[in-house]
Protein backbone atom coordinates (compact mmCIF):
# COMPACT_ATOMS: atom_id res chain seq x y z
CA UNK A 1 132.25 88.88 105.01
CA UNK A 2 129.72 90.50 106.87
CA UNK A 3 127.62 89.55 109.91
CA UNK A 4 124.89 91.63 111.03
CA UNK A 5 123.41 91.39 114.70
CA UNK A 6 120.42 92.39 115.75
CA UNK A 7 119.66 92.85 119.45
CA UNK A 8 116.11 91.61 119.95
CA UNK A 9 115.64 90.11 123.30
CA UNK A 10 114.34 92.95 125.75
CA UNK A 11 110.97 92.69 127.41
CA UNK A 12 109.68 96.26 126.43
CA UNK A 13 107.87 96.67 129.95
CA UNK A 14 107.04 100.50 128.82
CA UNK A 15 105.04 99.26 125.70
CA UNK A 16 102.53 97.64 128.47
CA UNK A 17 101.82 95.15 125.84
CA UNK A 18 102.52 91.43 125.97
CA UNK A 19 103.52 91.13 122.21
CA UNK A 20 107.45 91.15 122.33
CA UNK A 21 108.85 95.21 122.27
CA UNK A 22 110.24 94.16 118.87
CA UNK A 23 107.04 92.71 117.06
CA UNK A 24 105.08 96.16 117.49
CA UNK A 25 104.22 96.42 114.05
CA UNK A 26 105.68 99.55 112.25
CA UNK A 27 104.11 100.76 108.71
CA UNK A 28 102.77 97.03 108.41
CA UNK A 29 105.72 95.14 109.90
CA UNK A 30 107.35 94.08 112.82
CA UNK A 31 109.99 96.60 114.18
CA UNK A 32 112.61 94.40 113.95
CA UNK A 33 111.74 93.18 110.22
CA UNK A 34 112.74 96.67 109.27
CA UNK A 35 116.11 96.25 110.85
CA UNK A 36 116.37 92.81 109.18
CA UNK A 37 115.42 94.09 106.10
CA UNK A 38 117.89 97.09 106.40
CA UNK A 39 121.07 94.22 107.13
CA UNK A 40 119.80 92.17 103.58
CA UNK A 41 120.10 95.78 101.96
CA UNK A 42 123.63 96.41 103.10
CA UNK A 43 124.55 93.01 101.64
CA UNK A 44 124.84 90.77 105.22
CA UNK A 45 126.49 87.51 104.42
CA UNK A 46 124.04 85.97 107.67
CA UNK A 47 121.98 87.66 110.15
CA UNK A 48 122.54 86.91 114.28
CA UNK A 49 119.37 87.34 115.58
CA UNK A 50 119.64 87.78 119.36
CA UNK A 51 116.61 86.64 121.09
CA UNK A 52 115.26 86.64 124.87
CA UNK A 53 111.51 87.79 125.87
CA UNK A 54 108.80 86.06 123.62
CA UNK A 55 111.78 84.35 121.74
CA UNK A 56 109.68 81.83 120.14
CA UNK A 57 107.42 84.55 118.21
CA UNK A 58 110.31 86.34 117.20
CA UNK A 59 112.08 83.48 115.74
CA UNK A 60 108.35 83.07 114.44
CA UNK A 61 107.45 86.54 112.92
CA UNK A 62 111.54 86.62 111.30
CA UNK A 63 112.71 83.64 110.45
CA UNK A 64 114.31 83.12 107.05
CA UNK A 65 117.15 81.26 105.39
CA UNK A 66 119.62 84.00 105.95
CA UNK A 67 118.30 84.60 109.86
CA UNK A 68 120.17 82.67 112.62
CA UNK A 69 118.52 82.84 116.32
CA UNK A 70 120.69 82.87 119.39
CA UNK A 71 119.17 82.91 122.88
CA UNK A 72 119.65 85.21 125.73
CA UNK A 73 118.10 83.31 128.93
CA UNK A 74 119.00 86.69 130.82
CA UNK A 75 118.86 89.98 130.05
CA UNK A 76 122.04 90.92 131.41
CA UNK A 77 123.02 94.12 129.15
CA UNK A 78 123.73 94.64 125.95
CA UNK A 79 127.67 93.53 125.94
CA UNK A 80 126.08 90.19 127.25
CA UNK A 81 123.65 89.90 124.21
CA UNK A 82 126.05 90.49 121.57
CA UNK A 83 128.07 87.79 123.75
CA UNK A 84 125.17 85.05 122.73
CA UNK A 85 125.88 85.84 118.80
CA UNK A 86 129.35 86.95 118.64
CA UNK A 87 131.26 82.94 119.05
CA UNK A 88 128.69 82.10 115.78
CA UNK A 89 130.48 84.79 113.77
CA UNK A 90 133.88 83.99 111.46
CA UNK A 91 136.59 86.01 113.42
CA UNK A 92 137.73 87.66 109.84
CA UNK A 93 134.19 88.81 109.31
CA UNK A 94 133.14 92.53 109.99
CA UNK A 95 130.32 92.36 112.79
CA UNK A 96 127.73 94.99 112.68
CA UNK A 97 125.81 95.50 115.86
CA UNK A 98 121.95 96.76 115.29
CA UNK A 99 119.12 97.15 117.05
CA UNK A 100 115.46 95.97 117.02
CA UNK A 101 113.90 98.71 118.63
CA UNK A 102 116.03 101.19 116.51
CA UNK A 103 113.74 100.77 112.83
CA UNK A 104 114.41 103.57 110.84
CA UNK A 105 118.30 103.16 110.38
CA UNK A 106 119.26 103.31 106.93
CA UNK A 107 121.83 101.40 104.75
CA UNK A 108 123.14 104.77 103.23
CA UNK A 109 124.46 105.42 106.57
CA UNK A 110 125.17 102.44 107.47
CA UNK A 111 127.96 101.73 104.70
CA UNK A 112 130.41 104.34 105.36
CA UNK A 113 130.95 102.20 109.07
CA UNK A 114 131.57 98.74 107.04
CA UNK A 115 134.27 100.52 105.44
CA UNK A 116 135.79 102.73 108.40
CA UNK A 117 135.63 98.91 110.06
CA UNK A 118 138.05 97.18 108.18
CA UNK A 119 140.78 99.20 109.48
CA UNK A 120 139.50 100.14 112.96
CA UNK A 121 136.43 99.91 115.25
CA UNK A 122 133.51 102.37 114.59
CA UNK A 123 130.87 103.33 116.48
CA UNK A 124 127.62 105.42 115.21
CA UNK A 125 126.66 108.92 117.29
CA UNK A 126 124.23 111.37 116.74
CA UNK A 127 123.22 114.49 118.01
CA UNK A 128 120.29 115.38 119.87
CA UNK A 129 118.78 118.60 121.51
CA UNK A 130 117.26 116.80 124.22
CA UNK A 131 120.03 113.63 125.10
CA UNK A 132 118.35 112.44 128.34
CA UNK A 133 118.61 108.57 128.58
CA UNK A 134 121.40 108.76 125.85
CA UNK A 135 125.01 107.79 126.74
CA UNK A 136 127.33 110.71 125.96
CA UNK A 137 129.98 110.56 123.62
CA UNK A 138 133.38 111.87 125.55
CA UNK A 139 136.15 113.06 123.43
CA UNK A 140 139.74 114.55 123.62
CA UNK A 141 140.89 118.03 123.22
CA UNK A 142 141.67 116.65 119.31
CA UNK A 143 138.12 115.56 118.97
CA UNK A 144 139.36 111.85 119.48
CA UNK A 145 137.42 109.29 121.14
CA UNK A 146 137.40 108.59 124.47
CA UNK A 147 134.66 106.56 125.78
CA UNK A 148 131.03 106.31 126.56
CA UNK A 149 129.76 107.47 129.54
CA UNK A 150 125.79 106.18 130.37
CA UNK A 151 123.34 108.35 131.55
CA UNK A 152 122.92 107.39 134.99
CA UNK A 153 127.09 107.63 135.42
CA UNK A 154 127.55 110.85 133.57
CA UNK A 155 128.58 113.89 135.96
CA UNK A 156 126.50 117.09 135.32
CA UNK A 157 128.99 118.21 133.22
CA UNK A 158 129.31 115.02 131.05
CA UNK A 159 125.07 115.20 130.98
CA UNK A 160 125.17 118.94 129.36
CA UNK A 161 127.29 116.95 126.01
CA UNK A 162 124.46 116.42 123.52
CA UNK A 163 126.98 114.01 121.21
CA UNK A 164 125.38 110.72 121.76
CA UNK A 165 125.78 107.15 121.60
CA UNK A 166 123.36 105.22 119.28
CA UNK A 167 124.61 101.57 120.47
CA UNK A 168 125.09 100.83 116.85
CA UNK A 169 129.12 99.59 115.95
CA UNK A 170 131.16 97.70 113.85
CA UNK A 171 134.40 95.77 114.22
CA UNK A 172 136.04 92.80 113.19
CA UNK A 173 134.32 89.54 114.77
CA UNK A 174 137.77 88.04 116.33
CA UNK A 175 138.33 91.48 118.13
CA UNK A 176 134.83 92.32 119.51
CA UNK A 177 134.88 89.21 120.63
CA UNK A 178 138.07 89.41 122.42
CA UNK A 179 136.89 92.93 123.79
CA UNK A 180 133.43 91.40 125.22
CA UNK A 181 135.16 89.28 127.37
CA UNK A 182 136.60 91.96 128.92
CA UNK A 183 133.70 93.84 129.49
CA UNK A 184 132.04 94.07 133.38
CA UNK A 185 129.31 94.73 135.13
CA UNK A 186 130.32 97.71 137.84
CA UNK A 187 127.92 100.24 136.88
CA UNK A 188 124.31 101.78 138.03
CA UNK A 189 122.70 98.99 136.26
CA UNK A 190 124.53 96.25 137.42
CA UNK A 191 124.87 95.01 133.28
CA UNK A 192 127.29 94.58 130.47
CA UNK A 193 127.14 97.34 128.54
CA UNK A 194 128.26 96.96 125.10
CA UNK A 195 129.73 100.78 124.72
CA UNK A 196 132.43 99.63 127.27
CA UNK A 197 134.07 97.12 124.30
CA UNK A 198 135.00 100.45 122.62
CA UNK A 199 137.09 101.58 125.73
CA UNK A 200 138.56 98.21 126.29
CA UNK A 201 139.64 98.27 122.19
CA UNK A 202 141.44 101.94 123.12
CA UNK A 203 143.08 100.71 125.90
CA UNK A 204 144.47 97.85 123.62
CA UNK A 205 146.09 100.63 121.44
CA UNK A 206 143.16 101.28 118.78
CA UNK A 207 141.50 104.64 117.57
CA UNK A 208 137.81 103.93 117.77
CA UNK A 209 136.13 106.02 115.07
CA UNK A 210 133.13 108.04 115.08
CA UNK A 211 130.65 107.74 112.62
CA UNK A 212 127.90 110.69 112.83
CA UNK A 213 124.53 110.05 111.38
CA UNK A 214 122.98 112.80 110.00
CA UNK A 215 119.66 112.56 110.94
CA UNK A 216 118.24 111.30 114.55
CA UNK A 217 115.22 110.76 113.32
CA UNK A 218 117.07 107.13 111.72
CA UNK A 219 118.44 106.69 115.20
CA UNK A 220 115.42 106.96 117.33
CA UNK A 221 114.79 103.92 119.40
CA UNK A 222 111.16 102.63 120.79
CA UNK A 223 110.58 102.67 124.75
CA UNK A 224 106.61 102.84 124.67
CA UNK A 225 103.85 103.26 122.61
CA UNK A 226 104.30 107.14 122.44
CA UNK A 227 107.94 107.03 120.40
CA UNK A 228 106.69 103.78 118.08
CA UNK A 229 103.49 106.48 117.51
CA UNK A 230 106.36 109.51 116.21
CA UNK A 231 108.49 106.86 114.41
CA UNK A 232 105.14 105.94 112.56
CA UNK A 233 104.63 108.88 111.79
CA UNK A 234 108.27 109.67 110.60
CA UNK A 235 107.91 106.71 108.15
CA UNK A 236 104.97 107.35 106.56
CA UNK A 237 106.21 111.09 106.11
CA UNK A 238 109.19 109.58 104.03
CA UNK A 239 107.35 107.31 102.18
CA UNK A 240 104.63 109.99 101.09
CA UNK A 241 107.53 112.10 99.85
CA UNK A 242 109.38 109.21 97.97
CA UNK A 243 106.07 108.94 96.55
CA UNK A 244 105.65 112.25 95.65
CA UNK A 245 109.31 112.50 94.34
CA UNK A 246 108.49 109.57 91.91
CA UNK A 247 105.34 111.43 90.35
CA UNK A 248 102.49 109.96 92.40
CA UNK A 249 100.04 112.89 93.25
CA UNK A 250 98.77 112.63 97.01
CA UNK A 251 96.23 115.04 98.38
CA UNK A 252 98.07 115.78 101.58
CA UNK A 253 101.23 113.35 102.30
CA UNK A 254 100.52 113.64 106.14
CA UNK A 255 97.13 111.63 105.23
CA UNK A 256 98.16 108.36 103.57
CA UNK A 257 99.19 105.24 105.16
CA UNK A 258 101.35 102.57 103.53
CA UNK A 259 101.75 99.50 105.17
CA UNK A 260 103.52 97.12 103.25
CA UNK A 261 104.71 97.83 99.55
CA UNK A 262 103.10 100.30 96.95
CA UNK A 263 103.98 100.17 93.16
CA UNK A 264 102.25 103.15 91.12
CA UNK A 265 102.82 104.31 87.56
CA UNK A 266 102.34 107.68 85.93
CA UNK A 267 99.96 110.17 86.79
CA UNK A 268 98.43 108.01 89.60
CA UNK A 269 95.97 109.83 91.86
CA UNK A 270 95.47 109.28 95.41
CA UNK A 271 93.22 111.13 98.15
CA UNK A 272 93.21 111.57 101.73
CA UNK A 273 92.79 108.99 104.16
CA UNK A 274 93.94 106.24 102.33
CA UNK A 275 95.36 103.01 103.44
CA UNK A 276 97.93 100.93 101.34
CA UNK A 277 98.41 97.19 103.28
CA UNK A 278 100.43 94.74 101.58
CA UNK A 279 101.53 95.04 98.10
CA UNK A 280 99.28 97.19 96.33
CA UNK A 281 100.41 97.66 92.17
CA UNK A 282 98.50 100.79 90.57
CA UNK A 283 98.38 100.73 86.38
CA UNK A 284 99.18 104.22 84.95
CA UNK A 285 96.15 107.18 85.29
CA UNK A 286 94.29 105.14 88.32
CA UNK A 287 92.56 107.35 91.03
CA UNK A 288 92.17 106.48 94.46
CA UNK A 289 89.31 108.07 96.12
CA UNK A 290 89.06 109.38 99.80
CA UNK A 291 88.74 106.59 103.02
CA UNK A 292 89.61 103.55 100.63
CA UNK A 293 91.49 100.43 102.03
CA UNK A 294 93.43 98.55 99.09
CA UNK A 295 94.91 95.25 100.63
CA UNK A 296 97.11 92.93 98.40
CA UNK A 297 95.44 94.05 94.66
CA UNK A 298 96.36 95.33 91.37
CA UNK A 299 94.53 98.05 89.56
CA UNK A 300 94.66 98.55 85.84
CA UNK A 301 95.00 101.71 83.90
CA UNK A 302 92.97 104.29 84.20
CA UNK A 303 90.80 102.67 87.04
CA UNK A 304 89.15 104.90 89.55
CA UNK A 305 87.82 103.54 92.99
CA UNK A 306 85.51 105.98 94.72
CA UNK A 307 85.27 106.57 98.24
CA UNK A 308 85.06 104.51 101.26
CA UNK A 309 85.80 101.51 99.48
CA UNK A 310 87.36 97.81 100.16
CA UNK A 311 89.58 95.89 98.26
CA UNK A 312 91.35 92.54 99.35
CA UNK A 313 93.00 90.79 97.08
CA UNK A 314 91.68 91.96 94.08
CA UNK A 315 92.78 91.68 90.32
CA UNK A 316 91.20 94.49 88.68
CA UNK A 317 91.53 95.24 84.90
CA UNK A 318 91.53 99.06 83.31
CA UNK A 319 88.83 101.58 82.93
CA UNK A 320 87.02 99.97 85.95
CA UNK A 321 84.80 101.61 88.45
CA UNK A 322 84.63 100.89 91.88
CA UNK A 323 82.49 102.23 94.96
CA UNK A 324 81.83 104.19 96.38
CA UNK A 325 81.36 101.81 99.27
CA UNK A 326 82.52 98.63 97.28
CA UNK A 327 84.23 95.63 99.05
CA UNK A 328 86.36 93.43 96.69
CA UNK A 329 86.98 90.11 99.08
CA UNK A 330 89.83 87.92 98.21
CA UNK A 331 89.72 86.31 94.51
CA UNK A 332 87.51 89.27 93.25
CA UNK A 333 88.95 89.87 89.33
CA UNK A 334 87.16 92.33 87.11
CA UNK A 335 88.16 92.67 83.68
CA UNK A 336 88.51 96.11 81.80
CA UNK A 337 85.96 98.07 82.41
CA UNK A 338 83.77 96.17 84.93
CA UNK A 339 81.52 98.19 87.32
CA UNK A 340 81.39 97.41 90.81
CA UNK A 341 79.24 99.92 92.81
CA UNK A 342 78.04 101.24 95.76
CA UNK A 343 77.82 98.49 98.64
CA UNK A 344 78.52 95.56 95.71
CA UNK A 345 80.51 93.03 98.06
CA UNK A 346 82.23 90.44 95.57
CA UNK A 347 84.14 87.88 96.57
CA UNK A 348 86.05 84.78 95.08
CA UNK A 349 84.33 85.95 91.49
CA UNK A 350 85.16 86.84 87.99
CA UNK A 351 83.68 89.68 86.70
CA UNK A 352 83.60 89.86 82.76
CA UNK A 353 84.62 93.18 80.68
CA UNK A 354 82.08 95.57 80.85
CA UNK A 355 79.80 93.75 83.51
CA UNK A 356 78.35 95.58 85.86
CA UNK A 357 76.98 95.35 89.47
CA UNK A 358 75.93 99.10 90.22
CA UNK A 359 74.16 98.58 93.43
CA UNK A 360 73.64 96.70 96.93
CA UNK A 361 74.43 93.07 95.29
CA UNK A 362 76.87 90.10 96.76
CA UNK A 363 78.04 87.84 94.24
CA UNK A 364 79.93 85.30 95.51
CA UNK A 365 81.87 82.07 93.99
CA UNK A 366 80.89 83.35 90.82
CA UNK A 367 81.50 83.63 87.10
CA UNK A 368 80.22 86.59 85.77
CA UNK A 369 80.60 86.90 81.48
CA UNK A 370 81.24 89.68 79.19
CA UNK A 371 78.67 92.62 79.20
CA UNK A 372 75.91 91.39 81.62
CA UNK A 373 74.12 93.22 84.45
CA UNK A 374 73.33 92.67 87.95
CA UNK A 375 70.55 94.66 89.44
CA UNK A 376 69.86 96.18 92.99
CA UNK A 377 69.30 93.86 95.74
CA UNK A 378 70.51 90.78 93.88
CA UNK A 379 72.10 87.84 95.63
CA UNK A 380 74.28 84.87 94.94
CA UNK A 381 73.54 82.24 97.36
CA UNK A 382 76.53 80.12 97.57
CA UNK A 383 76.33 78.26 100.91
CA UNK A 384 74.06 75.57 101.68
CA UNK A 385 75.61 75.71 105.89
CA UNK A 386 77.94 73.05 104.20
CA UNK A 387 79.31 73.70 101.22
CA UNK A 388 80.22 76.51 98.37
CA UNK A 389 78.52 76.01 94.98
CA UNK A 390 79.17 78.09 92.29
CA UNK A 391 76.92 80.45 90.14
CA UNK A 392 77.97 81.07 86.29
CA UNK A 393 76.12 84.28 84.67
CA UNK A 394 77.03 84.34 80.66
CA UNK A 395 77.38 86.73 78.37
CA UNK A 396 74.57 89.74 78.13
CA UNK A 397 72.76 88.28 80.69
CA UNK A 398 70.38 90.66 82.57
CA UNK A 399 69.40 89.78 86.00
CA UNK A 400 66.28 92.08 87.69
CA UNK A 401 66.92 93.84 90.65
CA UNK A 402 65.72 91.54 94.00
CA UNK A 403 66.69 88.04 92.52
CA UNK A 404 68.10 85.10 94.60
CA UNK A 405 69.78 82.96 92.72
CA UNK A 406 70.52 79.80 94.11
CA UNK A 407 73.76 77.89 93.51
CA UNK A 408 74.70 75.34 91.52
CA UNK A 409 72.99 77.92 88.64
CA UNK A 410 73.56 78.51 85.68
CA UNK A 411 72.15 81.06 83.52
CA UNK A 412 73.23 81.33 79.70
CA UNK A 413 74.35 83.62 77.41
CA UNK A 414 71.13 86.33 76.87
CA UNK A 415 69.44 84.77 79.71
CA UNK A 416 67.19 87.06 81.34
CA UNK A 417 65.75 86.84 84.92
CA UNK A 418 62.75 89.06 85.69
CA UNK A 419 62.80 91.52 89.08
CA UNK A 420 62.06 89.93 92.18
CA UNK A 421 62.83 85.81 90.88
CA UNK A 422 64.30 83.41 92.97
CA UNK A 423 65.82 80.77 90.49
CA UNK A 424 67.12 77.43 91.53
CA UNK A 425 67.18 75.97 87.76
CA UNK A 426 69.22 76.59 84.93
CA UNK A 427 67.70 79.61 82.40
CA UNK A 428 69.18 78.37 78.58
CA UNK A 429 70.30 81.04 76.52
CA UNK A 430 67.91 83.93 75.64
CA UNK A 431 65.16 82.70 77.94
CA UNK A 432 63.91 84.74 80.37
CA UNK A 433 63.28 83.38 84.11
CA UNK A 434 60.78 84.31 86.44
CA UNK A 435 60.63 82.77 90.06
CA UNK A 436 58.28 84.51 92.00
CA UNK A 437 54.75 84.13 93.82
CA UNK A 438 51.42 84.98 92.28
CA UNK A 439 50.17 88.15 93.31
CA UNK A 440 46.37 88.78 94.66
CA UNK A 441 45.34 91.85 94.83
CA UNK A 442 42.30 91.95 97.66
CA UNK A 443 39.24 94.03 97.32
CA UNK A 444 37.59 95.04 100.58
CA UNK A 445 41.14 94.74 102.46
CA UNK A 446 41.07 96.67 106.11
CA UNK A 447 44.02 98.44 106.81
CA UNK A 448 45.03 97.79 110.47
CA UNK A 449 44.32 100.22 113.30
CA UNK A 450 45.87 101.56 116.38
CA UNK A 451 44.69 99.83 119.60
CA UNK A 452 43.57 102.33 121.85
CA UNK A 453 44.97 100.56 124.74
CA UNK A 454 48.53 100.97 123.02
């Protein structure tokens, strides 16, 4: 059995922020989702989630059926906060001890330590060029373990060791346990640091192995704003090249942002600048366009989307067009080959296949049929200050560029509506509607001038 615990209870005074250190969202997420996420991958049988500063957003922002919360009322080290978790975990379990300030930790590394902790305690190092603020990782003339030495108690000599302590370890439950409680506080800080368990566990007669992760980059912890910045930027690197590694083409990987969960098929397309936010699905052949935003959608085959364009939660069918300068609101749905053009806001409306909205139109609580047009400068008006009412265009209708048409309307299959109409009545099929003043045109008319005064 295994029982992940995640440290998330520190204050994160350096972020200068008063959202909890561990909520600082990371490629779309919390920090410590990522960690949370990582313990589900590894195959966690529950998840100890230690909690302290801003405890009730945390247990907010990650709670789940598989999460259990545990409070820290003082921040008393990190021995102490595995201490709040560890009594909660079966003593034949393996604990793993994570971080939620540490995001980018992988499960690949991560494994070889469940193993190495069946038989014996493991702890995971890393090297760095620069180690300052790291505890050092002191070994024996045969390489063996010897302890942990902090930062602010290392001697010059222990400083220059660039092996360091990560925090992360594993060991069976019963024994950490048994370890913690022999942990104390006489140290610069004044705390219980968790490292300590590992000499307590060789004093006791174990070998404490050392696990070595590869890369620091997966090790890198969050202080302030600066590090989550570099760890933002490490993430989105990866996730570019996993793209790129599963056939996606990207303009330039160090100019795409994906914050949440992208799904693309073959020979997808996407250009700089562009922002992926919740779970965005791309059909096979579609092209993304410079300075788009896709939010929560799904885009057929072959659709394109042209630049500086919006969608929300938007169900778009194959061969559409969109942009440039479209927004697609929540509950937009075009059909194959629907045209949505430059600064056409939809939103909560069905868009027929082949339809088309080309320019500077809102349509809004709409149904839109098969083949019809909507001209420039054409409105839905939906809202009465109360209420939503709904507008239903049919099939081949043509609406003029300039109309208002005012909901509850309906106009029917053929319907026409001439440039410039305001219609607040139904148009039958194959009609045409016109809702617009008389003009005058006036003979004799002055045209105004300036006041010499002005």
């Amino acid at each position: 059995m295994l029982e992940v615990i995640v440290l998330a209870a520190g204050r994160g005074t350096r972020m200068r922020s008063d959202l909890p250190k561990v909520l600082h969202p990371l490629a779309g997420q919390p920090m410590a989702a990522h960690v949370v996420d990582t313990a589900r991958e590894i195959g966690a049988d529950r998840i100890h989630v230690v909690v302290g500063h801003g405890a009730d957003e945390v247990r907010a922002a990650l709670a789940a059926d598989d999460v259990v919360f545990h409070e820290q009322t003082e921040q008393l080290g990190t021995g102490h906060a595995v201490q709040q978790a560890i009594p909660h975990c079966a003593p034949d379990s393996i604990a793993l001890v994570l971080f939620g300030d540490v995001p980018l930790l992988a499960g690949e590394t991560l494994a070889p330590m469940l193993e190495i902790a069946r038989q014996q305690p493991v702890m995971l190092a890393t090297h760095l060029d620069d180690p300052t603020g790291y505890g050092r990782v002191l070994r024996d003339d045969q390489t063996q373990f010897l302890s942990v030495v902090e930062h602010k108690d290392a001697t010059p000599a222990q400083r220059a060791v660039r092996e360091v302590n990560t925090g992360v370890l594993a060991a069976k439950a019963s024994q950490l346990a048994d370890w913690l409680a022999k942990v104390g506080n006489d140290n610069a800080q004044g705390e219980y640091y968790l490292p300590d368990v590992l000499q307590i566990a060789r004093d006791d007669g174990w070998s404490v192995a050392v696990h070595v992760a590869a890369d620091a980059n997966e090790t890198a912890g969050v202080n302030d704003r600066a590090q989550l910045e570099q760890l933002e930027r490490t993430l989105q690197e990866q996730q570019a090249l996993a793209l790129l590694r599963d056939g996606v083409a990207l303009a330039d990987r160090r100019r795409i942002d994906i914050r949440g969960e992208l799904v693309c098929g073959r020979d997808v397309f996407i250009d700089v600048n562009v922002v992926i936010e919740g779970r965005v699905v791309l059909g096979d052949g579609v092209r993304i366009a410079a300075n788009c935003v896709l939010r929560d959608s799904e885009l057929g085959d072959s659709t394109e989307v042209e630049p500086f364009s919006y969608l929300d939660g938007a169900r778009v069918g194959a061969r559409c067009r969109i942009g440039p300068y479209a927004r697609l609101r929540p509950g937009s749905a075009l059909d194959d080959a629907a045209r949505i053009g430059n600064f056409v806001e939809t939103k909560n409306a069905k868009i027929g296949a082949g339809s088309k909205a080309n320019h500077l139109a809102y349509i809004g609580d709409a149904v839109v049929g098969a083949g019809s047009n909507v001209g420039a400068g054409t409105i839905t008006c939906n809202y009465d200050g109360v209420n939503k009412h709904r507008t239903v265009l049919g099939d081949d209708v043509f609406v003029g560029s300039n109309s208002t048409l005012v909901a509850p309307v309906t106009i029917e299959n053929g319907g026409f509506v001439g440039a410039g109409s305001t219609i607040t009545k139904a148009v039958a099929a194959d009609q045409l509607g016109i809702g617009r003043a008389k003009q005058r045109n006036i003979d004799g008319w002055q045209r105004p001038t300036k006041n010499r005064e002005d």
